[in-house]
Each structure stands twice: as structure tokens, then as C-alpha cells.
N, C-alpha and C. Protein backbone atom coordinates (compact mmCIF):
# COMPACT_ATOMS: atom_id res chain seq x y z
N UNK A 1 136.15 91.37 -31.52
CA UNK A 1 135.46 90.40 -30.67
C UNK A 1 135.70 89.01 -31.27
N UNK A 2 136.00 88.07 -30.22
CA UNK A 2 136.20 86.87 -30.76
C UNK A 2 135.26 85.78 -31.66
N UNK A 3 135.22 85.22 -32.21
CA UNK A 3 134.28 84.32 -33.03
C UNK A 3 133.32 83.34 -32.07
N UNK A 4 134.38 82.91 -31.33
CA UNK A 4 133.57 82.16 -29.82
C UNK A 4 132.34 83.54 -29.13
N UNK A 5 133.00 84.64 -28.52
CA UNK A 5 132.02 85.58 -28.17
C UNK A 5 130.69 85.75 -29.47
N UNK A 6 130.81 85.95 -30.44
CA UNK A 6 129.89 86.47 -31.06
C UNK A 6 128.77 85.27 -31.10
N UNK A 7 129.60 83.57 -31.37
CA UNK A 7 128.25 82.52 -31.57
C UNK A 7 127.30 83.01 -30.37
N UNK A 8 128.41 83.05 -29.35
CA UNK A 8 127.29 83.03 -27.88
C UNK A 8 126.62 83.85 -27.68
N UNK A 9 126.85 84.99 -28.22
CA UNK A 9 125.79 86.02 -27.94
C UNK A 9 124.98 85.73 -29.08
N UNK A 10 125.09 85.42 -30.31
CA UNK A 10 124.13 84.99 -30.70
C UNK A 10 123.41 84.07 -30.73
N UNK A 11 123.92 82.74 -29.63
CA UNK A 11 122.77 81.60 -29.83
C UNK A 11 122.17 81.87 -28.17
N UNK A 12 122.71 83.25 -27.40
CA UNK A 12 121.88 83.69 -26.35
C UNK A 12 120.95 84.67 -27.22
N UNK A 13 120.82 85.46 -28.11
CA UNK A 13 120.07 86.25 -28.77
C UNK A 13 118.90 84.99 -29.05
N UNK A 14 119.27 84.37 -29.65
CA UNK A 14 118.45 83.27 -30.56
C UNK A 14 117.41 82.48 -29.02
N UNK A 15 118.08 82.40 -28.22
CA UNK A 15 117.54 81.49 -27.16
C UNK A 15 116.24 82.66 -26.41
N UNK A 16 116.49 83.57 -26.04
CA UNK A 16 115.49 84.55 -25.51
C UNK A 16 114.72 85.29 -26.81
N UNK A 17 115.31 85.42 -28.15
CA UNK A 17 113.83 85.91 -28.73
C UNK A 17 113.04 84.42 -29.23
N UNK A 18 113.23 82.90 -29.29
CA UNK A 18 112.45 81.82 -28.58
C UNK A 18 111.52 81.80 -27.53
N UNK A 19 112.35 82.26 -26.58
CA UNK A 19 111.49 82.06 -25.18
C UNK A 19 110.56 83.58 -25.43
N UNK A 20 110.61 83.85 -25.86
CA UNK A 20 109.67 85.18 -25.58
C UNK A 20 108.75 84.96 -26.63
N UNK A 21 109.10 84.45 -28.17
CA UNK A 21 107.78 83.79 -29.31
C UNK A 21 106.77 83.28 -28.54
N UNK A 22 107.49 82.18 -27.54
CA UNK A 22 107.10 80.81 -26.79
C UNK A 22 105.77 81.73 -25.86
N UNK A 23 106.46 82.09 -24.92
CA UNK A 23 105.77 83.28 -24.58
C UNK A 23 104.54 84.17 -24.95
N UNK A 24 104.86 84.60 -25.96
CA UNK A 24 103.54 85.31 -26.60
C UNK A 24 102.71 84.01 -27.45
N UNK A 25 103.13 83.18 -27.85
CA UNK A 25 102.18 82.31 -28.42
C UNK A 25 101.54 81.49 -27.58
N UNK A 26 102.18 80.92 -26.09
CA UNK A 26 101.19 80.45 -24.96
C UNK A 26 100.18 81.44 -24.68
N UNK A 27 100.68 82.82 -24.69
CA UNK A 27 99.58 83.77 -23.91
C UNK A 27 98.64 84.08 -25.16
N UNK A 28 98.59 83.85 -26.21
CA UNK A 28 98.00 83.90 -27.49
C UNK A 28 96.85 83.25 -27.48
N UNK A 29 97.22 81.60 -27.29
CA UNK A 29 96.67 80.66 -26.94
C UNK A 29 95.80 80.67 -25.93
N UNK A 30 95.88 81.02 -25.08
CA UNK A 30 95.32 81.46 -23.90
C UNK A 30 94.27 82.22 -23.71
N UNK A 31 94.75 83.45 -24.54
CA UNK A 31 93.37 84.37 -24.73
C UNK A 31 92.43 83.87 -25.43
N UNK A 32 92.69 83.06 -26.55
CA UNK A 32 91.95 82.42 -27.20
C UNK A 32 91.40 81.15 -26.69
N UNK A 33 91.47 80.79 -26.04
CA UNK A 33 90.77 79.63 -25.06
C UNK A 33 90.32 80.30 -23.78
N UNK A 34 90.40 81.86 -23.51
CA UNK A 34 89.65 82.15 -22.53
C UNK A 34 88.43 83.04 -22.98
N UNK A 35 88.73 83.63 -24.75
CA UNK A 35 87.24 84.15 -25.13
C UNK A 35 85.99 83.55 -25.14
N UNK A 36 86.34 82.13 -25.10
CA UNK A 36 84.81 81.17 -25.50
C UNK A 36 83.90 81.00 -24.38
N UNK A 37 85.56 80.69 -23.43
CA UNK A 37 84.71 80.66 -21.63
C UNK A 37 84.24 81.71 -21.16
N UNK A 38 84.59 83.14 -21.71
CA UNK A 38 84.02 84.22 -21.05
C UNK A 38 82.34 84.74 -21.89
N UNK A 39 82.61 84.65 -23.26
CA UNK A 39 81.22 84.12 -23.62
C UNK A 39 80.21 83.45 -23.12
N UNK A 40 80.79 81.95 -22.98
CA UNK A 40 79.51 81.24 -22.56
C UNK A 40 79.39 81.57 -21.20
N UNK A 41 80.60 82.46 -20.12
CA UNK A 41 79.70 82.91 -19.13
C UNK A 41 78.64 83.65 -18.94
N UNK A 42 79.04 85.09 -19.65
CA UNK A 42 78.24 86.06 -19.87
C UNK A 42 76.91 85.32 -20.43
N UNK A 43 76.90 84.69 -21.26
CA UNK A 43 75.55 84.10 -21.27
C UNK A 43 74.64 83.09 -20.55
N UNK A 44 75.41 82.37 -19.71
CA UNK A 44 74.86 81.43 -19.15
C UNK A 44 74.76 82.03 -17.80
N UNK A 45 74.96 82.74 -17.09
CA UNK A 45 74.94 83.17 -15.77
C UNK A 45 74.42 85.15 -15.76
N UNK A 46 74.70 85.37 -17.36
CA UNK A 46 74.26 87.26 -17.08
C UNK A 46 73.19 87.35 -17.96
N UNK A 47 73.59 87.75 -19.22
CA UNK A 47 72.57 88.20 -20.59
C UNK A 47 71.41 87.04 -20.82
N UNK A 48 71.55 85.51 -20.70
CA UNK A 48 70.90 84.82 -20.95
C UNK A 48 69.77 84.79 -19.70
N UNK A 49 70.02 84.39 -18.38
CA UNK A 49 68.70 84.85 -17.37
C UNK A 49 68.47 85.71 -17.42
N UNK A 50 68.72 86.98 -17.48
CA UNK A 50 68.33 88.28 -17.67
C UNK A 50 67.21 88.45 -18.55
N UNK A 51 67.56 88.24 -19.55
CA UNK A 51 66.95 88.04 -20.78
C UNK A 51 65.51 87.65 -20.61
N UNK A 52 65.87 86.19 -20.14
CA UNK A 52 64.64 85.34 -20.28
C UNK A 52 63.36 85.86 -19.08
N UNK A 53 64.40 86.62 -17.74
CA UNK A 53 63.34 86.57 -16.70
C UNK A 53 62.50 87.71 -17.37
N UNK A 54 63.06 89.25 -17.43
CA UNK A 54 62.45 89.90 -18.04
C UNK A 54 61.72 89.66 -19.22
N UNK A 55 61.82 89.43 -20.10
CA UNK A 55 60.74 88.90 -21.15
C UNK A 55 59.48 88.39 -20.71
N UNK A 56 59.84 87.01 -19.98
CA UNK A 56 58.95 86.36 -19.10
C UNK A 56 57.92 87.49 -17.79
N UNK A 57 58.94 88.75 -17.33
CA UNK A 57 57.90 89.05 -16.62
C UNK A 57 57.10 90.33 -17.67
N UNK A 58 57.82 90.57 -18.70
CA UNK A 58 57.19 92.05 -19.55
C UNK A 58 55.67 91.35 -20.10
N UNK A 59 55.82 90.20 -20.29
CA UNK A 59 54.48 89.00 -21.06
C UNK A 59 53.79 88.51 -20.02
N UNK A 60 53.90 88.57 -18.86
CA UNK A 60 52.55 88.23 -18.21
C UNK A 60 52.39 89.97 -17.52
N UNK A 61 53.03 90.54 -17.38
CA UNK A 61 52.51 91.89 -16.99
C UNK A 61 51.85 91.96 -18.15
N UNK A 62 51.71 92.36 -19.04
CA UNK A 62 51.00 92.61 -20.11
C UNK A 62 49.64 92.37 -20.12
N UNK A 63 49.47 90.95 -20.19
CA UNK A 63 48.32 90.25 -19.70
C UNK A 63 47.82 90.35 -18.79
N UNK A 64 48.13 90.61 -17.75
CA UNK A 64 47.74 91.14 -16.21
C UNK A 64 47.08 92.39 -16.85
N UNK A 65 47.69 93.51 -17.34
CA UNK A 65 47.10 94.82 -17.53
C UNK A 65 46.15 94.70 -18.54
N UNK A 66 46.09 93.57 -19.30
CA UNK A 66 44.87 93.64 -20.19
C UNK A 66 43.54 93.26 -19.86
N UNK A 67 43.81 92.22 -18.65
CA UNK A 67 43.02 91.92 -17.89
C UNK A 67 42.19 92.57 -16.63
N UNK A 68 42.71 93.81 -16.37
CA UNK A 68 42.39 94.70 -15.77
C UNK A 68 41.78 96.05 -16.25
N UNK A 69 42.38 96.11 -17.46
CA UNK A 69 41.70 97.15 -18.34
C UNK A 69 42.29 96.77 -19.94
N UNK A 70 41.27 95.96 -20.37
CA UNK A 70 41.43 95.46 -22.00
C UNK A 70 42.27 96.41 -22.89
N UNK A 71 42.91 96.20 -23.44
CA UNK A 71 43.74 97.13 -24.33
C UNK A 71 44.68 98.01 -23.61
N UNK A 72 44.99 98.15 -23.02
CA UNK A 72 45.97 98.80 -22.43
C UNK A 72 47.33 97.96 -22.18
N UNK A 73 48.31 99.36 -21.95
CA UNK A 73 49.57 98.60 -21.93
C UNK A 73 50.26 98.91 -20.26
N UNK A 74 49.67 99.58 -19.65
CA UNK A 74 49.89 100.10 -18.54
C UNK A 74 48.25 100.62 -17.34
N UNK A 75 49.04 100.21 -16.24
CA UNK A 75 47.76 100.64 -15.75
C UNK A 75 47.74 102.33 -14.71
N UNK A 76 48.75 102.66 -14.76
CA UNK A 76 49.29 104.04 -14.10
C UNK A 76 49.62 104.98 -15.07
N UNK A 77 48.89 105.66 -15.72
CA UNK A 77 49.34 106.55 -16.56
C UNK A 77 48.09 107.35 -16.87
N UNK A 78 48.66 108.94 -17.04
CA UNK A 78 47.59 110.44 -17.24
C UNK A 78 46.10 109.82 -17.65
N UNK A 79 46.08 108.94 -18.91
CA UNK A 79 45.40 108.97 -19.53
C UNK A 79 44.57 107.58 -19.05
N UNK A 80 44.85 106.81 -18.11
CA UNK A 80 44.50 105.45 -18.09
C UNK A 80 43.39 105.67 -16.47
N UNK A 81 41.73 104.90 -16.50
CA UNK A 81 41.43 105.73 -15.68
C UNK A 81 41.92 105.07 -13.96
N UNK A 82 41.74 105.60 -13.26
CA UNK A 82 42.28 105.26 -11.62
C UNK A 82 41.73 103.96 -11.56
N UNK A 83 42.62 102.84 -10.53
CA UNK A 83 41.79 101.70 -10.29
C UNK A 83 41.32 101.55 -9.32
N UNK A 84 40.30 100.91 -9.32
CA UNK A 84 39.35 100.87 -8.19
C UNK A 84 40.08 100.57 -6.98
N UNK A 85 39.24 100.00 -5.49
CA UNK A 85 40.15 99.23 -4.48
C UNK A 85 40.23 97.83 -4.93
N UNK A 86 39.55 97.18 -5.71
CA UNK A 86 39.56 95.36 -5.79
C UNK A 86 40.59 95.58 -6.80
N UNK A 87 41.04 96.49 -7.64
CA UNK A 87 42.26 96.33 -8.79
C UNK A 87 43.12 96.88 -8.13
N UNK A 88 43.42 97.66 -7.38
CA UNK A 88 44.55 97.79 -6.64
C UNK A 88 45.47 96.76 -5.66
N UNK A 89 43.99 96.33 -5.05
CA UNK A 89 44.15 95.20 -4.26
C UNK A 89 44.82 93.96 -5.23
N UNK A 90 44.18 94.03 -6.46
CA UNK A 90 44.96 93.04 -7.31
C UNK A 90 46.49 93.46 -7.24
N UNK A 91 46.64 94.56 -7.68
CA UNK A 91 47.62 95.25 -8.06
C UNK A 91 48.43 94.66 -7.47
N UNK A 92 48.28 94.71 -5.65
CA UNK A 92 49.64 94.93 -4.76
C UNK A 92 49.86 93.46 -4.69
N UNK A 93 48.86 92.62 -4.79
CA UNK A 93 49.36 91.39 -4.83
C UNK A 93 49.84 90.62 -6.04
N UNK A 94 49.47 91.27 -7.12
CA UNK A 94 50.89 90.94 -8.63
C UNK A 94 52.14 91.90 -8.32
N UNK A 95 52.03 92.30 -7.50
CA UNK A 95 53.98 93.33 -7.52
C UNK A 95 53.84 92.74 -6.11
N UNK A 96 53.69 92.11 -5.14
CA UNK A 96 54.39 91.63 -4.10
C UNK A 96 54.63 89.68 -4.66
N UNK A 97 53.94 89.37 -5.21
CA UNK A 97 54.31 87.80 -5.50
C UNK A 97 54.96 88.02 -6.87
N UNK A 98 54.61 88.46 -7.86
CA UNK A 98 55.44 88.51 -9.52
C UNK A 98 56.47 89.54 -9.38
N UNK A 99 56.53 90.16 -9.49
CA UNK A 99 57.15 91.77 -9.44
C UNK A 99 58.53 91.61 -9.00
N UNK A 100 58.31 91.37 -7.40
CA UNK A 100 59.33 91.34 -6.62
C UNK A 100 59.61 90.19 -6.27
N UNK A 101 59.16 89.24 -6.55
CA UNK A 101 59.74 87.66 -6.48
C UNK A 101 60.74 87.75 -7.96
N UNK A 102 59.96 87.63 -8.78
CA UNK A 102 61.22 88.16 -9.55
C UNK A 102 62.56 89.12 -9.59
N UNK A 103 62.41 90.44 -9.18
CA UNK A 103 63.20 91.63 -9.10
C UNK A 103 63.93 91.06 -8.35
N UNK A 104 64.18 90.28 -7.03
CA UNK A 104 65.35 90.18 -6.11
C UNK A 104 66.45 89.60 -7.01
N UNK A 105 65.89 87.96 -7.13
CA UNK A 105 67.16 87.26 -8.00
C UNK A 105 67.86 88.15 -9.43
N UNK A 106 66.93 88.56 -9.63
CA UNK A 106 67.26 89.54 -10.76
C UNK A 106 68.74 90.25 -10.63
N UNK A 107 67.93 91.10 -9.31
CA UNK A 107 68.84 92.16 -8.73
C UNK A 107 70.33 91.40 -8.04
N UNK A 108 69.67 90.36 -7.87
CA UNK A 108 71.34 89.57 -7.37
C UNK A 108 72.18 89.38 -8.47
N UNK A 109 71.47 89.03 -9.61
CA UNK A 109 72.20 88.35 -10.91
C UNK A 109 73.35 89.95 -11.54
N UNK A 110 72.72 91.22 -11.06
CA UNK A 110 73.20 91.95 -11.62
C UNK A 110 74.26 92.78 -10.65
N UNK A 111 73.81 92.82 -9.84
CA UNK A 111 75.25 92.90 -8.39
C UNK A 111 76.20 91.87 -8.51
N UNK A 112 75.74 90.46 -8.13
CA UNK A 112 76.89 89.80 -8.58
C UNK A 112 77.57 89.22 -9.37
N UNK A 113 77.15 89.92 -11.29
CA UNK A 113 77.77 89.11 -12.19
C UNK A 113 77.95 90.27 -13.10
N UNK A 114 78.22 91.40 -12.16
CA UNK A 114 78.62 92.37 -13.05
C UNK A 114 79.84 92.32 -14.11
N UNK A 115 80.80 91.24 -13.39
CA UNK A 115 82.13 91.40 -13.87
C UNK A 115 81.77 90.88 -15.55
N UNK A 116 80.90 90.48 -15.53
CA UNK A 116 80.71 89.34 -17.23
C UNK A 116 79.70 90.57 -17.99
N UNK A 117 79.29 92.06 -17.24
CA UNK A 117 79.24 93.12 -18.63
C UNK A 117 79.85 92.95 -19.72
N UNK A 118 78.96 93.67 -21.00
CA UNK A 118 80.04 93.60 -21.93
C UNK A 118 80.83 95.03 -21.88
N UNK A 119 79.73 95.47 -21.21
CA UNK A 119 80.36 97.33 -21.27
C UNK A 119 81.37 97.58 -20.08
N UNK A 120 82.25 98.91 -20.11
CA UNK A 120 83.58 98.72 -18.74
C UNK A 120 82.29 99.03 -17.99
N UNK A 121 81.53 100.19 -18.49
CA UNK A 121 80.93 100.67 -16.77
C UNK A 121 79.14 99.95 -17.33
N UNK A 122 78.36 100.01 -15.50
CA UNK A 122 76.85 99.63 -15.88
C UNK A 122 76.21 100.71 -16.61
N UNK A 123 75.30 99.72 -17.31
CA UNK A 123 74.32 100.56 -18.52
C UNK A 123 73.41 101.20 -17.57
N UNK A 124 72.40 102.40 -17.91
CA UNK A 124 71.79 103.23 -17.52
C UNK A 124 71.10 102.43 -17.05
N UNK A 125 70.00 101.76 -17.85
CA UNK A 125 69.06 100.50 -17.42
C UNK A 125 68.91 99.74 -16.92
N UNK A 126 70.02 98.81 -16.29
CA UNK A 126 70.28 98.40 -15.15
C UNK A 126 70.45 98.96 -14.12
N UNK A 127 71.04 100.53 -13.71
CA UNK A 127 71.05 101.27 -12.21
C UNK A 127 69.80 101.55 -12.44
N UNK A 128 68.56 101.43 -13.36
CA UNK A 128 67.36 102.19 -13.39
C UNK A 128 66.43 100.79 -12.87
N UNK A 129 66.61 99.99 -13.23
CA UNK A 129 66.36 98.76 -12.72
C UNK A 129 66.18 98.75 -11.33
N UNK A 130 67.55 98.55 -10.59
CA UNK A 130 68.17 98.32 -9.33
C UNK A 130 67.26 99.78 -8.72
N UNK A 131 67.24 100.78 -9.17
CA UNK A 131 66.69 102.02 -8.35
C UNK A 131 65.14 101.67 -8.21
N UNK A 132 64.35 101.01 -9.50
CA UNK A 132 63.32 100.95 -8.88
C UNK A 132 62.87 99.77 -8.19
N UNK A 133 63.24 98.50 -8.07
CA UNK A 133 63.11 97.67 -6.79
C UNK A 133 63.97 98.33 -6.00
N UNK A 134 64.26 98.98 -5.51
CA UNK A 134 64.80 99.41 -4.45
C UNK A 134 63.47 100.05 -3.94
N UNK A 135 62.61 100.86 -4.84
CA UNK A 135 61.77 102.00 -4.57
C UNK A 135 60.46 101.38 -4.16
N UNK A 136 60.69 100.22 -4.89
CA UNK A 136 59.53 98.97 -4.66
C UNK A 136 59.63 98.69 -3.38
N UNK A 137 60.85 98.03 -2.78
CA UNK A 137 61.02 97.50 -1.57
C UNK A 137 60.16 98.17 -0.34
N UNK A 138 60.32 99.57 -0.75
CA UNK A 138 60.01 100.23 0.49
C UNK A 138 58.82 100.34 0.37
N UNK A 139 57.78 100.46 -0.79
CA UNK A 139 56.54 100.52 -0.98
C UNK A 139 56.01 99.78 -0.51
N UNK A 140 56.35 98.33 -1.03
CA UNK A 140 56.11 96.50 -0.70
C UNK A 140 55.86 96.62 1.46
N UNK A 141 57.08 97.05 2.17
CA UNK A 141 56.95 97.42 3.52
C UNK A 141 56.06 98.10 4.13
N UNK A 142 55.69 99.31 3.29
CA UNK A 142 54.36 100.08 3.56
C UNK A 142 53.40 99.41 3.34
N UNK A 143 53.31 98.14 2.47
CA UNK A 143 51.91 97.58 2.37
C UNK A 143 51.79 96.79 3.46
N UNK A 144 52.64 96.09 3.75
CA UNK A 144 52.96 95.10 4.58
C UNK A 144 52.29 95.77 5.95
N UNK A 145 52.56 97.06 6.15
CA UNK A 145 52.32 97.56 7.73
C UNK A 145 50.85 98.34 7.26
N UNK A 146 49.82 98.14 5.99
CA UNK A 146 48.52 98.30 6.09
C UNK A 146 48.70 100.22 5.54
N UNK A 147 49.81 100.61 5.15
CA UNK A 147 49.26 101.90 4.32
C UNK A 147 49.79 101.83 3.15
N UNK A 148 48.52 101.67 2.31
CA UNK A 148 48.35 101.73 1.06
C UNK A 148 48.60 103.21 0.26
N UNK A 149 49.11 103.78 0.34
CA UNK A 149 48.90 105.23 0.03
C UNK A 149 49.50 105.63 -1.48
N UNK A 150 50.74 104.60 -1.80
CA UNK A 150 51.69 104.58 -2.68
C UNK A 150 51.43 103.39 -3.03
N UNK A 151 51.59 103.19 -4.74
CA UNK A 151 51.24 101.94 -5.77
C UNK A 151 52.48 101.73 -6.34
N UNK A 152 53.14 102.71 -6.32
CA UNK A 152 54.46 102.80 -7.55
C UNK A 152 55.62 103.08 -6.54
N UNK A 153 56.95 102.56 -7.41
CA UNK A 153 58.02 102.84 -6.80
C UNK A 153 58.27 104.45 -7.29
N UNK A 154 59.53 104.94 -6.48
CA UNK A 154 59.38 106.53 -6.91
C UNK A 154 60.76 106.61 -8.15
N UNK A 155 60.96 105.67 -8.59
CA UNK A 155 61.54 105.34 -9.94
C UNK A 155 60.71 104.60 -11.09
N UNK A 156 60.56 105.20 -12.35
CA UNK A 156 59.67 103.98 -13.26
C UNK A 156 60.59 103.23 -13.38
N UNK A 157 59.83 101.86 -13.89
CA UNK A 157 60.75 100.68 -14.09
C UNK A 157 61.17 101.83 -15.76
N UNK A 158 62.69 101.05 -16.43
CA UNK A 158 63.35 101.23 -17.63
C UNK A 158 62.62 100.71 -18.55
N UNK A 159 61.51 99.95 -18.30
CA UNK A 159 60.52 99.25 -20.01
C UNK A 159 61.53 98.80 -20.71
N UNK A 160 61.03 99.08 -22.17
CA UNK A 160 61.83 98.60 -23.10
C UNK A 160 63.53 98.63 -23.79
N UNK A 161 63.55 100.02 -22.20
CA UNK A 161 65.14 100.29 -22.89
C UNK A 161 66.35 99.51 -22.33
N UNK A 162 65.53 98.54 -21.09
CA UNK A 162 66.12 97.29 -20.53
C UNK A 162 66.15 96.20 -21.33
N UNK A 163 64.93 96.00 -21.84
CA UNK A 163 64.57 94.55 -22.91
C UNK A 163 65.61 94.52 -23.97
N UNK A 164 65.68 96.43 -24.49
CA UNK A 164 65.93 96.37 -26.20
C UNK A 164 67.58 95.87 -25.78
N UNK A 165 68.70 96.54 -24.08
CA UNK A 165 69.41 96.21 -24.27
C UNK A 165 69.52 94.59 -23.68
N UNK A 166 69.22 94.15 -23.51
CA UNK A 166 69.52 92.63 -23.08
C UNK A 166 69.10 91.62 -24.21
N UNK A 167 68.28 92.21 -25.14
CA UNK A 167 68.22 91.15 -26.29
C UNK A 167 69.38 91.61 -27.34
N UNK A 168 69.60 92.53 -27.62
CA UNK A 168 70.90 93.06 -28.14
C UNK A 168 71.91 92.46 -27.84
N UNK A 169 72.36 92.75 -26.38
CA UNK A 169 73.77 92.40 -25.85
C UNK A 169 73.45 90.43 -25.87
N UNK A 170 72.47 89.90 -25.81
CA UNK A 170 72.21 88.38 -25.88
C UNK A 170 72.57 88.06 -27.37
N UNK A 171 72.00 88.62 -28.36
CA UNK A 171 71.62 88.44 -29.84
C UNK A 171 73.37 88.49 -30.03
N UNK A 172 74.21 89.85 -29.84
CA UNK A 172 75.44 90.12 -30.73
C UNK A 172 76.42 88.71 -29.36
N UNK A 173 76.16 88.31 -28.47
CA UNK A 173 77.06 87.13 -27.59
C UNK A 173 76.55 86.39 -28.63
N UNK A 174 75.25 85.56 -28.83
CA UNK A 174 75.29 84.59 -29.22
C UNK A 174 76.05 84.44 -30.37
N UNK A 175 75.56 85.64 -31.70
CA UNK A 175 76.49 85.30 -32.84
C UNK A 175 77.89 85.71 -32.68
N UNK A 176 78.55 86.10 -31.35
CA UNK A 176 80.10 85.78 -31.20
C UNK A 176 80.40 84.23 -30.87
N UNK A 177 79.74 83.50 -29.79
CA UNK A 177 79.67 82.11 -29.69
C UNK A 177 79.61 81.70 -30.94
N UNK A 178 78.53 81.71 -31.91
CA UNK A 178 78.67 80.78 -32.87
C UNK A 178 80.10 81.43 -33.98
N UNK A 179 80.47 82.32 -34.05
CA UNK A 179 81.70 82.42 -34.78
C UNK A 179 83.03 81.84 -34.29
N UNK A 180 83.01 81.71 -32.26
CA UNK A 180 83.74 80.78 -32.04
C UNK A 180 83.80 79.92 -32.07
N UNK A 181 82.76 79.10 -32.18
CA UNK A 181 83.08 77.49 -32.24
C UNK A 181 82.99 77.05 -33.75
N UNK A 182 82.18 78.23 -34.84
CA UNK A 182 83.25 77.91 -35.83
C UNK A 182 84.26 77.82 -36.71
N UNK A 183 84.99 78.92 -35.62
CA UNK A 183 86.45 79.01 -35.94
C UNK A 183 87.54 77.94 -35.20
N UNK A 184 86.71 77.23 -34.01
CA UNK A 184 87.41 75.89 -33.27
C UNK A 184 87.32 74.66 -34.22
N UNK A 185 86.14 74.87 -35.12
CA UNK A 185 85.81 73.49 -35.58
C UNK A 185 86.95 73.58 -37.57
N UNK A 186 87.19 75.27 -37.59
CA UNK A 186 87.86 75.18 -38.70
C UNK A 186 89.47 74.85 -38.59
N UNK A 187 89.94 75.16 -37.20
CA UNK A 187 91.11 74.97 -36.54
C UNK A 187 90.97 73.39 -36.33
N UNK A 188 90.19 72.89 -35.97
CA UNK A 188 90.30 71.54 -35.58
C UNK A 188 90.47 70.62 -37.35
N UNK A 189 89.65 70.96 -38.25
CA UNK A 189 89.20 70.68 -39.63
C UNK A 189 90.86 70.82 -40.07
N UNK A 190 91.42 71.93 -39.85
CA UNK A 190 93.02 71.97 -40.38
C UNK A 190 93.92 71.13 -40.26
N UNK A 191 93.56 71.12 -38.74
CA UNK A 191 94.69 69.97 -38.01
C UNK A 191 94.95 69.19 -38.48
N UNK A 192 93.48 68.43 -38.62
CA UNK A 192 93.14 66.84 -38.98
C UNK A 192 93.59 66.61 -40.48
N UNK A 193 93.77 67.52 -41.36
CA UNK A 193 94.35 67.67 -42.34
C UNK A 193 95.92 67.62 -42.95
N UNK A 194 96.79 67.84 -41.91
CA UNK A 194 97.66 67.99 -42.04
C UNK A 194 98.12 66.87 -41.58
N UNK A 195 97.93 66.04 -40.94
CA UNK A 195 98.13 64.93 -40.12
C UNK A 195 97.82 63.65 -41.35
């Protein structure tokens, strides 16, 4: 093979494993300027309202039920005694104004921002969620048309195994956020160094 043939195939060798470095180091780049944005989505539009609404509604339910029967953590349960009609009557009107004024947006936030899970598929606690305002809904309608007969949806809400995961999945985002920005600010710290 001639000496002319061989440069060229090698400064065509040389030219495409370039473009392909080039290549993987734009798309490198890339991923790495799209982990921060997918972070601060997931938090600013999923784990972070989530978070806060639930919390916000687990702490005045609370208070609601203490206020209805001191010390207690629930007001539907074997051991807790039946409530009258004026606490029921309370009842339906803290789960038709708190309950489910809350639960809708909720339920929107989690239909439509599924894509910013951290997990591939939904957590148990969220379809357990979504099942019981659903179960609510129809209860909420029965009140609406004057039969009271049913207090509860025919799903329990998930309690704490919703909370424990949304402060979790909030807690381990945030300290990924803060390891990204300060690995931007040690990248940036380099730069400025070399310069």
C-alpha cells in the first residue's frame, strides 16, 4: 500500500475517532447539565409539593382528631368510640372542604408529573393514595345527594407509608442537589484557576 494511501486512511482514522470523542464529550456534557434540571424538577413541581401538602394535611388532621376526641390519632378505628351525628356532621365537612380540596391537586400533581418519579414504575403509596380519593369521591357524592350511610372511602388512606416515602425521596433529591451545585461550583473554582 502506498505511503499516500496509508497517511489518508490514517488522518481519516484520526478525523472520525475526533468526531466521535467530540461526540461523546458534548453528550457527556449534556447529561451533566441535564441532571441538575431534572432534580430541581422533581423537586419543585413533584417531591417538594407533595411533601409539603401532605405534611400540612397529616398536622391539621391530627388536630382535628384531637379535637374531637383528645388523644387520639384517628377517629374510625375498633377501639375508638362511634361519633355522634354533630361529629360526623363535623366529619363530612373536614373531608369535603380539607380532605378533598386538597386530594384533587394532589391527585393531579401525581397523574401529571409522574414522569419526574425517581422510581421506573409508581410506588404502592401513591396508587393507594389515588385509590382512596377516588373512594372518597364517590362517598363525597353520596353526601351531596343526603345519604350519609358511609364516612370512609372503601380504601384507607396509605398514612405514614406515603409521608415516610416522600420525605425520603425529598431528603435523598435534596442532598443530590446540594452535591450538584457543589460539584458546579468546584468545576467553576478550577476553571478560574487555570486561567
Amino acid at each position: 500500500m502506498p505511503e499516500a494511501a496509508v497517511a489518508a486512511s490514517a488522518a481519516i482514522c484520526v478525523a472520525v475517532l475526533g468526531a466521535l470523542l467530540s461526540y461523546l464529550y458534548a453528550r457527556r456534557l449534556e447529561r451533566r447539565k441535564s441532571r441538575p434540571e431534572r432534580l430541581n424538577a422533581q423537586l419543585r413541581e413533584f417531591y417538594g409539593p407533595l411533601y409539603a401538602i401532605f405534611e400540612a394535611t397529616r398536622i391539621a388532621h391530627l388536630r382535628f382528631v384531637n379535637t374531637l376526641r383528645p388523644g387520639s390519632t384517628t377517629l374510625f378505628a375498633p377501639d375508638v368510640p362511634p361519633l355522634n351525628i354533630g361529629e360526623l356532621r363535623l366529619w363530612r365537612l373536614w373531608a369535603m372542604s380539607t380532605h378533598q380540596h386538597r386530594s384533587t391537586p394532589t391527585d393531579d400533581v401525581i397523574i401529571n408529573k409522574a414522569h419526574l418519579l425517581i422510581e421506573d414504575e409508581m410506588p404502592q403509596c401513591l396508587l393507594d393514595f389515588r385509590a382512596h380519593k377516588a373512594g372518597y369521591d364517590v362517598v363525597i357524592e353520596r353526601w351531596k345527594q343526603g345519604d350519609y350511610t358511609e364516612h370512609l372511602s372503601v380504601v384507607r388512606h396509605p398514612g405514614d407509608a406515603i409521608l415516610d416515602y416522600l420525605e425520603r425521596s425529598f431528603i435523598e433529591l435534596k442532598r443530590k442537589q446540594a452535591e450538584e451545585i457543589d460539584a458546579r461550583k468546584d468545576g467553576q473554582a478550577m476553571s478560574r484557576s487555570r486561567t
